[in-house]
C-alpha atoms as a PDB file:
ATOM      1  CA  UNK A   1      -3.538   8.283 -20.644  1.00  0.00           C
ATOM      2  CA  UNK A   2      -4.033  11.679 -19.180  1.00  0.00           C
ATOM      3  CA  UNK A   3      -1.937  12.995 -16.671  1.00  0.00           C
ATOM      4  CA  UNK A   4      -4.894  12.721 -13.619  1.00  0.00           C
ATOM      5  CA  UNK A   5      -5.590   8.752 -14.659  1.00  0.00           C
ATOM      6  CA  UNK A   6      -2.026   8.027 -14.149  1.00  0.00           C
ATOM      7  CA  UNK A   7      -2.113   9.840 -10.427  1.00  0.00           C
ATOM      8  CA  UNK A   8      -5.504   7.874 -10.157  1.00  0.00           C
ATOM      9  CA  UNK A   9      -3.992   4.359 -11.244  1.00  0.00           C
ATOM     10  CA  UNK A  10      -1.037   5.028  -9.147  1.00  0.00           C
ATOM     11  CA  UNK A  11      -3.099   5.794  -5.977  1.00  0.00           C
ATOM     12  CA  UNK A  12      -4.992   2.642  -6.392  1.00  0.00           C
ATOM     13  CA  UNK A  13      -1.596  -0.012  -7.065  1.00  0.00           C
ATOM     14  CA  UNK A  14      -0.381   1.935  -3.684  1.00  0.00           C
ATOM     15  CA  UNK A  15      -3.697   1.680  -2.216  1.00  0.00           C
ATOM     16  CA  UNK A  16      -3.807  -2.062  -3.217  1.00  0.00           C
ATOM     17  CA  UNK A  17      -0.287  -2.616  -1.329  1.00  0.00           C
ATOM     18  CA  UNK A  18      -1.351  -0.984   1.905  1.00  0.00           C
ATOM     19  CA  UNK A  19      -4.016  -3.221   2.095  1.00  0.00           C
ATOM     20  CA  UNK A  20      -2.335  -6.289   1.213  1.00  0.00           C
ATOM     21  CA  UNK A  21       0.277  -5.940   3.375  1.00  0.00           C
ATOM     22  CA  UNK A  22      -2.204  -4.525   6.592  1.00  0.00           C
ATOM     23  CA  UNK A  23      -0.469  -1.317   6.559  1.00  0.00           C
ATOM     24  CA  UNK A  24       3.109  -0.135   6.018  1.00  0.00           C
ATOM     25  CA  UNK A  25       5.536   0.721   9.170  1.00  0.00           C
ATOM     26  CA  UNK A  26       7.958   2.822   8.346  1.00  0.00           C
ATOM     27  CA  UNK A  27      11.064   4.441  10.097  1.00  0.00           C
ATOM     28  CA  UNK A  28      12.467   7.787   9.783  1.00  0.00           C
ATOM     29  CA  UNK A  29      16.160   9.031  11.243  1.00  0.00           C
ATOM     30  CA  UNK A  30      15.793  12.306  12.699  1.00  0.00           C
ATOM     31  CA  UNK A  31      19.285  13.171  14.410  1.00  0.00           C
ATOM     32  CA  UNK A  32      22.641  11.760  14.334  1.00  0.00           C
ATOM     33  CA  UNK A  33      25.409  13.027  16.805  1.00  0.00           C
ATOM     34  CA  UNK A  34      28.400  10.991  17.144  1.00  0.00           C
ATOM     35  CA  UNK A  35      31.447  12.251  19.768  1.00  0.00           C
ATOM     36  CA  UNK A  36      34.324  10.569  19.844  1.00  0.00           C
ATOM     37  CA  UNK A  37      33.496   6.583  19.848  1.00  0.00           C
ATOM     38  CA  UNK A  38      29.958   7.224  20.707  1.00  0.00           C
ATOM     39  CA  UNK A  39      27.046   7.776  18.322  1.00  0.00           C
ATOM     40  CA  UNK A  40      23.762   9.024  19.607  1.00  0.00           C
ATOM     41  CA  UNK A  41      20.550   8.267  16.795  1.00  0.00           C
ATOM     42  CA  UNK A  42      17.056   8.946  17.491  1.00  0.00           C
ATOM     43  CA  UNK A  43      14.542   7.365  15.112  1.00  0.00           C
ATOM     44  CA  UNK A  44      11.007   8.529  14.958  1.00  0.00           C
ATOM     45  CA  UNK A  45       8.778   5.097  13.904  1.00  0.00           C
ATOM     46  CA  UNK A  46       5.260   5.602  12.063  1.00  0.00           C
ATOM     47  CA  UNK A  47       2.670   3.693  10.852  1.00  0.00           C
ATOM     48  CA  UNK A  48       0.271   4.031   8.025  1.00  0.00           C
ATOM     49  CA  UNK A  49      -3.239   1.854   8.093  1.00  0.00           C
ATOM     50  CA  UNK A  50      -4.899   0.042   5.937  1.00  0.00           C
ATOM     51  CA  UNK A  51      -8.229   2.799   6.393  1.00  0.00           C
ATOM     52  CA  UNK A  52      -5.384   4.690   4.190  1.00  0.00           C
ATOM     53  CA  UNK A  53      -5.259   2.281   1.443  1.00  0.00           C
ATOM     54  CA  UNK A  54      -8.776   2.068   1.427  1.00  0.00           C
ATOM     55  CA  UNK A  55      -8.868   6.276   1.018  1.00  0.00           C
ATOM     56  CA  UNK A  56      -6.389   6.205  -1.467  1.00  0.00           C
ATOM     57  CA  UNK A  57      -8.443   2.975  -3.868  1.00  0.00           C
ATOM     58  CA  UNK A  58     -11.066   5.407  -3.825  1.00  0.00           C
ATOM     59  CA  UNK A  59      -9.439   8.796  -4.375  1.00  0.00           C
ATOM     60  CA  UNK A  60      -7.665   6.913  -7.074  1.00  0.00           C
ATOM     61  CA  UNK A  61     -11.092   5.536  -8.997  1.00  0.00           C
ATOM     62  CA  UNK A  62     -12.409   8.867  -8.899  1.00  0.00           C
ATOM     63  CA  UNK A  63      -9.368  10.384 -10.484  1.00  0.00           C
ATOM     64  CA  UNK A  64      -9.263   7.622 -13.222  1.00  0.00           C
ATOM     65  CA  UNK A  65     -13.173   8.042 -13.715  1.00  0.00           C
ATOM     66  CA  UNK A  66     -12.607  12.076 -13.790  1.00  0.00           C
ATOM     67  CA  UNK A  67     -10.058  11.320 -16.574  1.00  0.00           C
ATOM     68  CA  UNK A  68     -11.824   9.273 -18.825  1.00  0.00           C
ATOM     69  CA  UNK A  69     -14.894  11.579 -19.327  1.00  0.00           C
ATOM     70  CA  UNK A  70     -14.382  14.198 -22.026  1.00  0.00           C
ATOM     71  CA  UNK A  71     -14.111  17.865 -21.272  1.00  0.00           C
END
């Protein structure tokens, strides 16, 4: 398989998850202080829909389409 099909198939399995599972929530540290006995974290929380996995199906069967046709 050519190098874009396997980007393509790879956006459509992801694309398939976010959808499944109605989006993804995710969490990302951002900064850790800790002083003495006390720690300080903040966290920065996202969210990615499922309008994303439907992008990314699509992206992803144009991609595997673009690959199969011969240059």
């Amino acid at each position: 398989m050519r190098p874009l099909g396997l980007v393509g198939a790879i956006l459509i399995i992801a694309g398939a998850i976010v959808l499944a599972l109605r989006g993804v929530s995710y969490t990302k540290n951002r900064h850790t202080v800790q002083v003495g006995p006390l720690g300080v974290s903040t966290e920065e929380k996202g969210f990615i829909p499922p309008v994303v996995g439907v992008v990314a199906i699509v992206v992803g069967g144009v991609l595997v389409y673009g690959a199969r046709r011969k240059t």
